[in-house]
PDB file of N, CA and C in Angstrom:
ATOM      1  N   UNK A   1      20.516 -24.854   1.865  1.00  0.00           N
ATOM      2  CA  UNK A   1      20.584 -23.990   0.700  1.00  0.00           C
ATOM      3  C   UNK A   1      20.765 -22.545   1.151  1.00  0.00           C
ATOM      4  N   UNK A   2      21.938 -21.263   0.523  1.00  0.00           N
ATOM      5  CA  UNK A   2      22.202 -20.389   0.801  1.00  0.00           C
ATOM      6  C   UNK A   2      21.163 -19.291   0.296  1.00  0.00           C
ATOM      7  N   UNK A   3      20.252 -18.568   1.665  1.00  0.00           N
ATOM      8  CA  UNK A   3      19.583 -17.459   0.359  1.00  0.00           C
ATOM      9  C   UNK A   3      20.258 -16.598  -0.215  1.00  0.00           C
ATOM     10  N   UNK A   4      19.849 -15.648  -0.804  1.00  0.00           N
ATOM     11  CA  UNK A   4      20.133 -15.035  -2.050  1.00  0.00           C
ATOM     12  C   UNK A   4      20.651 -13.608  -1.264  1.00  0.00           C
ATOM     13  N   UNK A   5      21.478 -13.293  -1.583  1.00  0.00           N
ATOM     14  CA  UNK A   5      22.386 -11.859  -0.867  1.00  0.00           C
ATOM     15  C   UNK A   5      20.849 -10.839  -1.041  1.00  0.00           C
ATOM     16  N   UNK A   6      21.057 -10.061   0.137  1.00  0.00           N
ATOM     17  CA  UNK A   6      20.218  -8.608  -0.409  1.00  0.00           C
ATOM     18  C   UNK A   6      20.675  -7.639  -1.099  1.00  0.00           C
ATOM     19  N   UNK A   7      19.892  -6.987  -2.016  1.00  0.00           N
ATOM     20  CA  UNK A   7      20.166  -5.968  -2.111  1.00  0.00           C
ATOM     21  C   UNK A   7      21.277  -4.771  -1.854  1.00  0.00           C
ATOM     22  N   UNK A   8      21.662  -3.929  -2.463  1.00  0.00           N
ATOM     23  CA  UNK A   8      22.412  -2.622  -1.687  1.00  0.00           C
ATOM     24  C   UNK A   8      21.056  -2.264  -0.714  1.00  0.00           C
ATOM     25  N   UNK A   9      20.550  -1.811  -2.162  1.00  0.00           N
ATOM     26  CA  UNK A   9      19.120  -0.948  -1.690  1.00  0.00           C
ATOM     27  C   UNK A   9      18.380  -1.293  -0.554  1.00  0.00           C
ATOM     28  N   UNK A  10      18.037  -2.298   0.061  1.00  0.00           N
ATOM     29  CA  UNK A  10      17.373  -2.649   0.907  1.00  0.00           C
ATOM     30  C   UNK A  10      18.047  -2.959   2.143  1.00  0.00           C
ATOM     31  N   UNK A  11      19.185  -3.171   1.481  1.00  0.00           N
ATOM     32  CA  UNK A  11      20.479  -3.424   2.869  1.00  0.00           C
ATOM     33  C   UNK A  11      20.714  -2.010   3.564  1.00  0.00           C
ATOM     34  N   UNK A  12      20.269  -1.074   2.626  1.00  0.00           N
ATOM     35  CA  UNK A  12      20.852   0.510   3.318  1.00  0.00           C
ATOM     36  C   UNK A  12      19.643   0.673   3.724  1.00  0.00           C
ATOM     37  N   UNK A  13      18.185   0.149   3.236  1.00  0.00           N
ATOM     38  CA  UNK A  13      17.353   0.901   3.821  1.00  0.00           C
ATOM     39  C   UNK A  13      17.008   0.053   5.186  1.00  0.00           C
ATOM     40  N   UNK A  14      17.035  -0.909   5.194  1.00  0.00           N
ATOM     41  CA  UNK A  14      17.103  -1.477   6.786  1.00  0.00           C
ATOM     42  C   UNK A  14      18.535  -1.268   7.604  1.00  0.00           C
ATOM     43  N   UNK A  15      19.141  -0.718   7.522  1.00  0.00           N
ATOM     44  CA  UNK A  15      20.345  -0.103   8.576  1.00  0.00           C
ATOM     45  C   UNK A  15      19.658   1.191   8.458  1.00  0.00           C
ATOM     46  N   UNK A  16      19.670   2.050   8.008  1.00  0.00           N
ATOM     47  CA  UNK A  16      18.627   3.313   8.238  1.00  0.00           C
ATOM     48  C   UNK A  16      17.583   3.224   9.397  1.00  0.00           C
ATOM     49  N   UNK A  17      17.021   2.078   9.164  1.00  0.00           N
ATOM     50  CA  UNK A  17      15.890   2.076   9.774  1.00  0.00           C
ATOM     51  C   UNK A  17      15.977   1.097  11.487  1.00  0.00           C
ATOM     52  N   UNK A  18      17.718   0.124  11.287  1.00  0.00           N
ATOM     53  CA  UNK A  18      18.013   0.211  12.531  1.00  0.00           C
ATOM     54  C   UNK A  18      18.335   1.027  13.340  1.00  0.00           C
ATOM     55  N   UNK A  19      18.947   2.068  12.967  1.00  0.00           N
ATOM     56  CA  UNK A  19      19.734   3.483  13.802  1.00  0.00           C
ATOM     57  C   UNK A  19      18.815   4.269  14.408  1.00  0.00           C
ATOM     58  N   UNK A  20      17.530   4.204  13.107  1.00  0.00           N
ATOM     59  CA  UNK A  20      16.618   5.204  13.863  1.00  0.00           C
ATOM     60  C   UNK A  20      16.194   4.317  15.164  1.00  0.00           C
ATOM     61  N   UNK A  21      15.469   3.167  14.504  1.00  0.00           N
ATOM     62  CA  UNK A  21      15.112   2.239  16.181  1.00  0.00           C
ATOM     63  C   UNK A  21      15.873   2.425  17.316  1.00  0.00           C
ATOM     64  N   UNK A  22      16.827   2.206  17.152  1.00  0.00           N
ATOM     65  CA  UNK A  22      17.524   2.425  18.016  1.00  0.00           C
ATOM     66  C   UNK A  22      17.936   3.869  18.776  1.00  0.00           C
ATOM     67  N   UNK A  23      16.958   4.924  18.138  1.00  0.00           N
ATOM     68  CA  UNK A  23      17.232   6.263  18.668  1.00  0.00           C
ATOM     69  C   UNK A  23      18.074   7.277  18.280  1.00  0.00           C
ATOM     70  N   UNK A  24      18.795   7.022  16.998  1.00  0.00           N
ATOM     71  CA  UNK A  24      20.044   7.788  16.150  1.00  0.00           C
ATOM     72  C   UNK A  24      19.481   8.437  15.361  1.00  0.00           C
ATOM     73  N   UNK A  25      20.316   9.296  14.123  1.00  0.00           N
ATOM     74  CA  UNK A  25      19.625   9.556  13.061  1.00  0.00           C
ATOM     75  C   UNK A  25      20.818   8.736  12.261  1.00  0.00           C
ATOM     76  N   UNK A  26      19.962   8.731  10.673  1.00  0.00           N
ATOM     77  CA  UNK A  26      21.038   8.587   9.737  1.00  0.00           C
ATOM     78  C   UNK A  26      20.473   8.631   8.336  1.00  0.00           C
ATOM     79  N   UNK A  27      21.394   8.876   7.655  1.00  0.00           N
ATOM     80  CA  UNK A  27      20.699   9.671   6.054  1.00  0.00           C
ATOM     81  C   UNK A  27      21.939   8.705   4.737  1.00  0.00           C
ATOM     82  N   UNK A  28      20.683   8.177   4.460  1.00  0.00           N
ATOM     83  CA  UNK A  28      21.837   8.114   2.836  1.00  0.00           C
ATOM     84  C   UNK A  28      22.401   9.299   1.691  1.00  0.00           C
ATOM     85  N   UNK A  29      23.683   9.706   1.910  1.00  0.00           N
ATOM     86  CA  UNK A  29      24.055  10.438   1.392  1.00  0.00           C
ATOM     87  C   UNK A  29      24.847  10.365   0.005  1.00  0.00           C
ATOM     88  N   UNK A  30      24.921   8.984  -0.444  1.00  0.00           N
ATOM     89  CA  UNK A  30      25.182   8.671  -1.523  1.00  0.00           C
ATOM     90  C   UNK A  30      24.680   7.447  -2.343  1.00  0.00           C
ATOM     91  N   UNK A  31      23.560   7.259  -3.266  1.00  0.00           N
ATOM     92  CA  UNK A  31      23.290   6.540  -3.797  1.00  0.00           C
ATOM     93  C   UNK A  31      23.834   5.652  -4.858  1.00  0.00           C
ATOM     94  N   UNK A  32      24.184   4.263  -4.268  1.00  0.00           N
ATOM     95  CA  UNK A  32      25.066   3.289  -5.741  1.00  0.00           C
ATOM     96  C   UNK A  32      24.167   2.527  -6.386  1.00  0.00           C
ATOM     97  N   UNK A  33      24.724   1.702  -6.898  1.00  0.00           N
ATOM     98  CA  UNK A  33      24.190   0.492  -7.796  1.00  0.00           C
ATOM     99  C   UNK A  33      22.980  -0.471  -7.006  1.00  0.00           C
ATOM    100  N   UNK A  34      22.321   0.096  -7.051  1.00  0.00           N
ATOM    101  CA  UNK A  34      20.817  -0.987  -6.205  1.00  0.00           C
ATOM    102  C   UNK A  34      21.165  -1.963  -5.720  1.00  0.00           C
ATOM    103  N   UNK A  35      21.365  -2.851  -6.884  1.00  0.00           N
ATOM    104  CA  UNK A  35      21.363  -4.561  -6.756  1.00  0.00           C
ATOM    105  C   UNK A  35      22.498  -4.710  -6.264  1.00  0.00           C
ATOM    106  N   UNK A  36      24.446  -4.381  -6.640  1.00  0.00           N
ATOM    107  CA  UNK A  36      25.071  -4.634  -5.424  1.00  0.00           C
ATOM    108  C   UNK A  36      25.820  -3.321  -5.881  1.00  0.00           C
ATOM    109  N   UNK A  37      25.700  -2.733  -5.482  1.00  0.00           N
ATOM    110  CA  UNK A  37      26.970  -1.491  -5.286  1.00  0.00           C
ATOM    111  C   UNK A  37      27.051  -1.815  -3.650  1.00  0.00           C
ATOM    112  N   UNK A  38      28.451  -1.458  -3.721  1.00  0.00           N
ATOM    113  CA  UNK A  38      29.796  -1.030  -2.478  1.00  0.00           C
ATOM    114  C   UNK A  38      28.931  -0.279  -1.475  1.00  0.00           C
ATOM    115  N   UNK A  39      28.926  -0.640  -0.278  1.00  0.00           N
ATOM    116  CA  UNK A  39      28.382   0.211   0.770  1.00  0.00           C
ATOM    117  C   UNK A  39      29.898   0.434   1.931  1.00  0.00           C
ATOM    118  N   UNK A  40      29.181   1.738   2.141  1.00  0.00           N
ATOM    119  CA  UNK A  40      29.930   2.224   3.009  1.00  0.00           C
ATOM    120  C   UNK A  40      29.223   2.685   4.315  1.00  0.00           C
ATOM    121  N   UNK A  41      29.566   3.131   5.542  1.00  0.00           N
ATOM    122  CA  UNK A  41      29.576   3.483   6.422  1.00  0.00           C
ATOM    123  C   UNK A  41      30.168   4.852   7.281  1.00  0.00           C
ATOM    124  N   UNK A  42      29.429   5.672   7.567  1.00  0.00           N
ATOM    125  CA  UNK A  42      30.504   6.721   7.963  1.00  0.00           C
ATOM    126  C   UNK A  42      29.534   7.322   9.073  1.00  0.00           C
ATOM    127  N   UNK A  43      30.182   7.248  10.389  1.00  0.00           N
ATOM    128  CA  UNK A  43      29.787   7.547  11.519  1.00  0.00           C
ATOM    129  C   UNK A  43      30.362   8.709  12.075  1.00  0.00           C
ATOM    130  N   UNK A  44      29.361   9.657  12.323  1.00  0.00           N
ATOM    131  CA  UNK A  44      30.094  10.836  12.942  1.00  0.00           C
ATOM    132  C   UNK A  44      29.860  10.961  14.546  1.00  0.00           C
ATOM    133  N   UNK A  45      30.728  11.088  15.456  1.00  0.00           N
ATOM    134  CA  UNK A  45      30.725  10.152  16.580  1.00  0.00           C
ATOM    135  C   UNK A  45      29.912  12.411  17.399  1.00  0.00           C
ATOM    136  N   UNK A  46      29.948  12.988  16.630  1.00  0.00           N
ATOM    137  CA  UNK A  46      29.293  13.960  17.374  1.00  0.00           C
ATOM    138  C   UNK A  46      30.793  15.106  18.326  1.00  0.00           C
ATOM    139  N   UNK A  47      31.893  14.434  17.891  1.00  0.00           N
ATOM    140  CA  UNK A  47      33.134  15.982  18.652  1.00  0.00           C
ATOM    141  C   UNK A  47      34.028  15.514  17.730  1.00  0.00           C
ATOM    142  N   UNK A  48      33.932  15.899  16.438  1.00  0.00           N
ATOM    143  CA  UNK A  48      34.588  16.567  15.624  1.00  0.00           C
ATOM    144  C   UNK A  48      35.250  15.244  14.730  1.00  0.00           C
ATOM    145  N   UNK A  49      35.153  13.714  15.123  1.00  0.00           N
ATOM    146  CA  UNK A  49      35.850  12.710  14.496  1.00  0.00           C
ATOM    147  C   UNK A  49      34.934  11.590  13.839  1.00  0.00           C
ATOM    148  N   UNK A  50      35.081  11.081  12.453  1.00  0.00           N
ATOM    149  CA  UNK A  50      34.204  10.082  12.283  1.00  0.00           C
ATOM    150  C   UNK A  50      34.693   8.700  12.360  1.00  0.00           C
ATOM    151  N   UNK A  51      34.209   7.789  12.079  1.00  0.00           N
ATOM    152  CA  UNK A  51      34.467   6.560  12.082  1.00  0.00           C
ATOM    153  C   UNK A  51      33.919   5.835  10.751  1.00  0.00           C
ATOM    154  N   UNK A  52      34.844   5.348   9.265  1.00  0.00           N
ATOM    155  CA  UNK A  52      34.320   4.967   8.487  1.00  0.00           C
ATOM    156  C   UNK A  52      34.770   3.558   7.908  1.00  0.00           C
ATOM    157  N   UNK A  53      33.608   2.893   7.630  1.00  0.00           N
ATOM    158  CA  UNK A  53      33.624   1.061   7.689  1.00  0.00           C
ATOM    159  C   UNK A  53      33.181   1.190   6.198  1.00  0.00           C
ATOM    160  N   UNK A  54      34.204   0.286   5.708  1.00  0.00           N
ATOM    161  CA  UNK A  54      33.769  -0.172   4.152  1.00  0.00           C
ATOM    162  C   UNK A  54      33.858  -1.866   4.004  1.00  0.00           C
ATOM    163  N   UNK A  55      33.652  -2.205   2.819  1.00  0.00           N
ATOM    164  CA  UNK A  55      33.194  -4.061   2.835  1.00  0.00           C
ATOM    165  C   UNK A  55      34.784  -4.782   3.647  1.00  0.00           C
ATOM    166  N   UNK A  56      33.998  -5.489   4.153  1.00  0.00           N
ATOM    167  CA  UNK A  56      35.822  -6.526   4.583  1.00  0.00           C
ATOM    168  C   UNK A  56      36.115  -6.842   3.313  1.00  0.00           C
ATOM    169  N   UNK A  57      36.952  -7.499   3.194  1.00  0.00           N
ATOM    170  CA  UNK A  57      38.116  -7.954   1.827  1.00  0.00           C
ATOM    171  C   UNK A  57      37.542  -9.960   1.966  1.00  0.00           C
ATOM    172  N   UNK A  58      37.218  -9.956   0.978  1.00  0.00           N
ATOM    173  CA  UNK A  58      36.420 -11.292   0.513  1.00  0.00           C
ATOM    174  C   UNK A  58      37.749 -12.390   0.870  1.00  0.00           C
ATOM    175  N   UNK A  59      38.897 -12.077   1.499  1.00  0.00           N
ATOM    176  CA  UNK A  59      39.073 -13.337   2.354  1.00  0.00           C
ATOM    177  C   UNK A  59      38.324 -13.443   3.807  1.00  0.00           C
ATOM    178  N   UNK A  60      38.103 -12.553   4.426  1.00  0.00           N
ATOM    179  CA  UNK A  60      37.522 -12.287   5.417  1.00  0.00           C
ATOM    180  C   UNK A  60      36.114 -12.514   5.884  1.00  0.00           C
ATOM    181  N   UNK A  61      35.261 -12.838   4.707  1.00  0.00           N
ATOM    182  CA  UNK A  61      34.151 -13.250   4.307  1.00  0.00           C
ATOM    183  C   UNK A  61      33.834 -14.548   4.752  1.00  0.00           C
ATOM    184  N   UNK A  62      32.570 -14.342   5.781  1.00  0.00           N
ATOM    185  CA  UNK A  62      32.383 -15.925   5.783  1.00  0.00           C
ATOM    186  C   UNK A  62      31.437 -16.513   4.802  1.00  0.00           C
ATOM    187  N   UNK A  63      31.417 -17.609   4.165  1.00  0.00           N
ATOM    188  CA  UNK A  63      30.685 -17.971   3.183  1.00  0.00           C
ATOM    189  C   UNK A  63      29.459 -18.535   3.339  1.00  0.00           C
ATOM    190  N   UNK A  64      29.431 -19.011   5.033  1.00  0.00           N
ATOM    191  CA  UNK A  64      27.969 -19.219   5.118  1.00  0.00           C
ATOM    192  C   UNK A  64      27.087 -18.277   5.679  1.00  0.00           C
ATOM    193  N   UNK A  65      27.748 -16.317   6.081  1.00  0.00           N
ATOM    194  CA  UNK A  65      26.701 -15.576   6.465  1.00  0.00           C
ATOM    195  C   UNK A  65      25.624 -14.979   5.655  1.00  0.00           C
ATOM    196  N   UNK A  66      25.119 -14.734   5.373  1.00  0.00           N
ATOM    197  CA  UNK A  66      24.281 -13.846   4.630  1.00  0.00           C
ATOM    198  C   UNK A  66      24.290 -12.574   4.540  1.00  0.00           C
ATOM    199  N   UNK A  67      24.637 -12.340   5.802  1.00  0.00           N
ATOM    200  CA  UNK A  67      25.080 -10.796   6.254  1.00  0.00           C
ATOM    201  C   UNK A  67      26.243 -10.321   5.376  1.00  0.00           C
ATOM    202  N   UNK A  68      26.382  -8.670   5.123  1.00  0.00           N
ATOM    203  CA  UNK A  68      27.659  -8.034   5.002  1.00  0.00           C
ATOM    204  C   UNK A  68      28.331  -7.959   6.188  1.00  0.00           C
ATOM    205  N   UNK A  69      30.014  -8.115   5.839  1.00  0.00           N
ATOM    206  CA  UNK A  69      30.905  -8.098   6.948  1.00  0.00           C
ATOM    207  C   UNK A  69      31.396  -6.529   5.830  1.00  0.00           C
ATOM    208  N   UNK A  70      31.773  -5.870   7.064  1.00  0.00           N
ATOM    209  CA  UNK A  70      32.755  -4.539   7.147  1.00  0.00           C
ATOM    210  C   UNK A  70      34.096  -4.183   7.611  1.00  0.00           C
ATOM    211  N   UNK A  71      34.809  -3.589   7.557  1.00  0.00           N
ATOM    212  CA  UNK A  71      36.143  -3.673   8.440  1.00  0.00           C
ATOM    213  C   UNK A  71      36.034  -2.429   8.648  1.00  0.00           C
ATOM    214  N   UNK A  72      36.707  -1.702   9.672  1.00  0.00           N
ATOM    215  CA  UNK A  72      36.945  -0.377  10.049  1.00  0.00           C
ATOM    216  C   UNK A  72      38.348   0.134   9.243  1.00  0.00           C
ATOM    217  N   UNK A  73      37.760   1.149   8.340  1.00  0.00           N
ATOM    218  CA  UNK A  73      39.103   1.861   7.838  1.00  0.00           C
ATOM    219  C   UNK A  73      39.748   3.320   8.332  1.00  0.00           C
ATOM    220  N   UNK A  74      38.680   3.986   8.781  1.00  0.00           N
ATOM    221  CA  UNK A  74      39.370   4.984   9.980  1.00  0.00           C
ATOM    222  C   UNK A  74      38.493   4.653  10.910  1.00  0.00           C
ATOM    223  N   UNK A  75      39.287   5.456  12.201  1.00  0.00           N
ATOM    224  CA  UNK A  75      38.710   5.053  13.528  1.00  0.00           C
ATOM    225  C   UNK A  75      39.043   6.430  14.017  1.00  0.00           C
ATOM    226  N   UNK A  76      38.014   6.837  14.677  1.00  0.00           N
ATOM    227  CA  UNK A  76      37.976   8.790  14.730  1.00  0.00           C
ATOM    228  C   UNK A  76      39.295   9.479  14.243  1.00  0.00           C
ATOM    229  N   UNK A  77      39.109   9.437  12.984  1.00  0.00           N
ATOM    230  CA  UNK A  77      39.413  10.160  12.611  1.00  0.00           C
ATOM    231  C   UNK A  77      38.958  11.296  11.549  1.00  0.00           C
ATOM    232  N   UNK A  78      39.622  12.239  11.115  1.00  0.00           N
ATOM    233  CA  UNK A  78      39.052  13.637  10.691  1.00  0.00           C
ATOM    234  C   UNK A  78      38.278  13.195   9.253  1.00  0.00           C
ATOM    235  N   UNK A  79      36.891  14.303   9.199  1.00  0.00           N
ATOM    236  CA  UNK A  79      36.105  13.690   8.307  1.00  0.00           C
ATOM    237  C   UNK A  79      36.619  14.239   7.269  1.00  0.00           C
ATOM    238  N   UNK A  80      37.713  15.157   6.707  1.00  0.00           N
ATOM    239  CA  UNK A  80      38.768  15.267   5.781  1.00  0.00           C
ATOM    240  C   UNK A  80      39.129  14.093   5.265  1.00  0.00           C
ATOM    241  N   UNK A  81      39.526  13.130   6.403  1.00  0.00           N
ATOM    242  CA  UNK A  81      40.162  11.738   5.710  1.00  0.00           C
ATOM    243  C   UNK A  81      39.246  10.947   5.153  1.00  0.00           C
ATOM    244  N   UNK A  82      38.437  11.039   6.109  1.00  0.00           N
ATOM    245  CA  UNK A  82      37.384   9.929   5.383  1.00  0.00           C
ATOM    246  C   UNK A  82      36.616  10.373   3.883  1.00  0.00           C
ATOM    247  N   UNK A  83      36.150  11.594   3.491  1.00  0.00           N
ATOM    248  CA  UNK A  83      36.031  12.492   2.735  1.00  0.00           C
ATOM    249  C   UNK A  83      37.020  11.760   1.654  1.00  0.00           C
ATOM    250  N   UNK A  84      38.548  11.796   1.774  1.00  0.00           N
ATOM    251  CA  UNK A  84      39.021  11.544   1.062  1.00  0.00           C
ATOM    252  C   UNK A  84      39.511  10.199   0.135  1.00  0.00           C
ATOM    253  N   UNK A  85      39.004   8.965   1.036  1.00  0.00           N
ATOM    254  CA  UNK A  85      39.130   8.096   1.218  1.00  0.00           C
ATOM    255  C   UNK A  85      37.719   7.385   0.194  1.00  0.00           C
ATOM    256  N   UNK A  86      36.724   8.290   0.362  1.00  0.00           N
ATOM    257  CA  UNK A  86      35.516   8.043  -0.276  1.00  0.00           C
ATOM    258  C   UNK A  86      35.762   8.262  -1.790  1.00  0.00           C
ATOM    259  N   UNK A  87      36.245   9.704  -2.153  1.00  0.00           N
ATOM    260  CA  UNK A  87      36.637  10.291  -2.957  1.00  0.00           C
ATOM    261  C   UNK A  87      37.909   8.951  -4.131  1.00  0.00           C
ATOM    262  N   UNK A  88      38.695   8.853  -3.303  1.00  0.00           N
ATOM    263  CA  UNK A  88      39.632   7.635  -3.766  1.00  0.00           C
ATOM    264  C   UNK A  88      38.786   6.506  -4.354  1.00  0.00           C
ATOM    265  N   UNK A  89      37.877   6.189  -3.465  1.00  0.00           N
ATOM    266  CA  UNK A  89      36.893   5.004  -4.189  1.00  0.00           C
ATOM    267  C   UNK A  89      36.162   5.332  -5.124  1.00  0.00           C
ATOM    268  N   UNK A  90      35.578   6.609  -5.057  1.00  0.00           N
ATOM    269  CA  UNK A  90      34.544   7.198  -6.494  1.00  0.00           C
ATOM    270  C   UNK A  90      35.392   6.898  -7.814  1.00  0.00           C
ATOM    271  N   UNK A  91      36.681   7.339  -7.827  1.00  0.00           N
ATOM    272  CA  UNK A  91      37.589   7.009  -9.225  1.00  0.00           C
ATOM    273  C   UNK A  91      37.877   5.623  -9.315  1.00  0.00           C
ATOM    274  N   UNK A  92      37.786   4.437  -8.546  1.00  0.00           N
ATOM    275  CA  UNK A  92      37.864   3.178  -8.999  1.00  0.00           C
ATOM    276  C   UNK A  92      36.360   2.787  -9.452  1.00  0.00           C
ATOM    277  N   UNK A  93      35.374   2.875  -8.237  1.00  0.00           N
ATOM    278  CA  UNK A  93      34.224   2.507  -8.705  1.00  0.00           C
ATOM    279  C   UNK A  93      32.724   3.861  -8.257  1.00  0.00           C
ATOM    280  N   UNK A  94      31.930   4.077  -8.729  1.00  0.00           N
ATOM    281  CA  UNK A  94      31.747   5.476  -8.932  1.00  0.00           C
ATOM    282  C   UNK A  94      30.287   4.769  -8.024  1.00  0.00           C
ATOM    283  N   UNK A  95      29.944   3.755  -8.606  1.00  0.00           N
ATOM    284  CA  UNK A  95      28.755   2.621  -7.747  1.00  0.00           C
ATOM    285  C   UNK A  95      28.721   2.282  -6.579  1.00  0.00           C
ATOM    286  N   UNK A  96      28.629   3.281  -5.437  1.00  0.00           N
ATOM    287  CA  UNK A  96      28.508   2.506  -4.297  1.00  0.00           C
ATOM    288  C   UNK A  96      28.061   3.458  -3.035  1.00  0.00           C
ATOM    289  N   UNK A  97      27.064   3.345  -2.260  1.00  0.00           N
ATOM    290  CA  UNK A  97      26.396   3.616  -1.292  1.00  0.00           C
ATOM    291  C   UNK A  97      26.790   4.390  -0.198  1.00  0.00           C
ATOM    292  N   UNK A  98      26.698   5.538   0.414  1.00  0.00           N
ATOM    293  CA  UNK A  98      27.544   5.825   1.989  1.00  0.00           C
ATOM    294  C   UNK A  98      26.329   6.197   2.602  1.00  0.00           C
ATOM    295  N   UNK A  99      25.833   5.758   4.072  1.00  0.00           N
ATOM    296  CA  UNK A  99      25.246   5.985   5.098  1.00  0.00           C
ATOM    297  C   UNK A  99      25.607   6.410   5.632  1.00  0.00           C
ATOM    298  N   UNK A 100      25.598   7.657   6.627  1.00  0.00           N
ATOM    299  CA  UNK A 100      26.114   8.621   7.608  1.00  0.00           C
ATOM    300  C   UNK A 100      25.267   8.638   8.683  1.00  0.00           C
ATOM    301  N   UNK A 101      25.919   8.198   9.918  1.00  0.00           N
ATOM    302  CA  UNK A 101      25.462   7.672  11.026  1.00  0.00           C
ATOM    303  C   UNK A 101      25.779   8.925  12.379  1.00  0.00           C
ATOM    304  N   UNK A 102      24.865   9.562  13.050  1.00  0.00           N
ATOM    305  CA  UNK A 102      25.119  10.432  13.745  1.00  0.00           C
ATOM    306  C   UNK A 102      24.996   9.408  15.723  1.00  0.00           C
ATOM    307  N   UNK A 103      26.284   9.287  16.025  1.00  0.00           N
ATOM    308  CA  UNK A 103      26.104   7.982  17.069  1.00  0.00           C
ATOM    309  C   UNK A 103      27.315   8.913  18.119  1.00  0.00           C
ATOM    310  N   UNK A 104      27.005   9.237  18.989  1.00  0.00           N
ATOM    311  CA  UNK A 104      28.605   9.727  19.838  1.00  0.00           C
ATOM    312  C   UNK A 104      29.178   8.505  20.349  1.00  0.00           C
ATOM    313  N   UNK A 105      28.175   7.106  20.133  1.00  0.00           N
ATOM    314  CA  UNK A 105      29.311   5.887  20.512  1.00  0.00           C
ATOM    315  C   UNK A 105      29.469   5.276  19.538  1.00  0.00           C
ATOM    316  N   UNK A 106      29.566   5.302  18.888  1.00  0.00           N
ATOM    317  CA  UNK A 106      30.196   4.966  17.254  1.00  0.00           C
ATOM    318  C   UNK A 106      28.686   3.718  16.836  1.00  0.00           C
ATOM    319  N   UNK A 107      28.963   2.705  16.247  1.00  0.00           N
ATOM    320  CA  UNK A 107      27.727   1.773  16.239  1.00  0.00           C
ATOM    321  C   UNK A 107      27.917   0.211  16.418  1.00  0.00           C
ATOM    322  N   UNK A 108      27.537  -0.115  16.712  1.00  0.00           N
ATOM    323  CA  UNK A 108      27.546  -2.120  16.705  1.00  0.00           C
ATOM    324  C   UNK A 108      26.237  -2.789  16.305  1.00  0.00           C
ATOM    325  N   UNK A 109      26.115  -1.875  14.735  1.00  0.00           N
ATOM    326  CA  UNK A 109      25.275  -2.195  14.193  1.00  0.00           C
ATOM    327  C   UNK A 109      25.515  -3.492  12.678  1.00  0.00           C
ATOM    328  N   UNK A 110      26.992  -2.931  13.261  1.00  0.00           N
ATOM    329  CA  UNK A 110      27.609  -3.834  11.788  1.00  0.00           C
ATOM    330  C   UNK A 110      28.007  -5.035  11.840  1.00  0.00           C
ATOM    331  N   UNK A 111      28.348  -5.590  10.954  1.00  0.00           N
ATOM    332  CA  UNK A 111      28.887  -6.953  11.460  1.00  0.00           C
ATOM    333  C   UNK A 111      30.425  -6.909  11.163  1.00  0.00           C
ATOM    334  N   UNK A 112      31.608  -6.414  11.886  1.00  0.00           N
ATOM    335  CA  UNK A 112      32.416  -6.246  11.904  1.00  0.00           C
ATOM    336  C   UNK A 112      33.692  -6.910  12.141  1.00  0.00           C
ATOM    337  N   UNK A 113      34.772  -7.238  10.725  1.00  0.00           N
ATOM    338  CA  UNK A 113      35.600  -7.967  10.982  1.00  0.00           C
ATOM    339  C   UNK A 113      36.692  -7.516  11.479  1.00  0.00           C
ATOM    340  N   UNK A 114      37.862  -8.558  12.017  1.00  0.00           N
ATOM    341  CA  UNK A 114      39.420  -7.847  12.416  1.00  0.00           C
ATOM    342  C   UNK A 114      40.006  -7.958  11.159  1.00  0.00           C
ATOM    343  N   UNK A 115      40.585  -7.339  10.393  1.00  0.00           N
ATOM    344  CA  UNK A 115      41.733  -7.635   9.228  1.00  0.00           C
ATOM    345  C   UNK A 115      42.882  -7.637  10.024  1.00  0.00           C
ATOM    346  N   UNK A 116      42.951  -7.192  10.945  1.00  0.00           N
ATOM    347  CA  UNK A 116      44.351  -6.951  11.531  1.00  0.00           C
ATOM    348  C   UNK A 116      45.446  -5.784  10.743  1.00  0.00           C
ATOM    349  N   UNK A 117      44.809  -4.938   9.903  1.00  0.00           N
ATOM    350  CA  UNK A 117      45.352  -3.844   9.927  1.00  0.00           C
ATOM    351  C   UNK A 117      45.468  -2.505  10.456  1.00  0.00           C
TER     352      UNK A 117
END
C-alpha cells in the first residue's frame, strides 16, 4: 500500500532542515499552498550563478516513490533568469513554494531526474 504524499509544508520544512544538517543555510522565501503547492528550488552556488530545480514533468515520475522528483531548469545560471522564470510561474500558478539554498556545490539533496532537455 502507497503512503500518502507529504505535504508542501513539511516537505519544505524538512529540506530546510536537511541543508542546515548538513552545514548550509537556507530560507523559505516564498510561501504556497500547504497541502500541495509547486515547490521550487533555487540554489545560489555563492560566485554570482544559481542553480534552479522545479517538479519533473509527471511522465518522469516514478509511481512507486514517495519522494518528489525535480529536474534542473537552469544550471548556473544568472539569478535574473531564474528570477524570471519564477516570475513566469507566479502568472500560471501563484501557489507554490521556493527554497533558496546557499551551497557553492550546488546540492544532492534532491531527488533528481534527466528529462533530457
Amino acid at each position: 500500500m502507497r503512503m500518502p504524499r507529504l505535504t508542501s509544508r513539511f516537505f519544505v520544512s524538512a529540506l530546510v532542515r536537511q541543508v542546515f544538517t548538513a552545514g548550509s543555510f537556507a530560507a523559505t522565501t516564498r510561501k504556497g499552498a500547504e497541502e500541495a503547492g509547486v515547490v521550487f528550488v533555487l540554489v545560489d552556488r555563492m560566485d554570482g550563478t544559481v542553480d534552479l530545480y522545479g517538479p519533473a514533468p509527471q511522465a518522469f515520475m516514478d509511481t512507486a516513490a514517495d519522494d518528489r522528483a525535480f529536474e534542473l531548469l537552469i544550471s548556473q545560471g544568472a539569478r535574473e533568469d531564474a528570477q524570471a522564470r519564477l516570475e513566469s510561474e507566479k502568472r500560471m500558478d501563484p501557489d507554490f513554494w521556493v527554497v533558496e539554498i546557499e551551497s557553492k556545490g550546488g546540492t544532492d539533496l534532491l531527488q533528481v531526474v534527466d528529462t533530457g532537455a
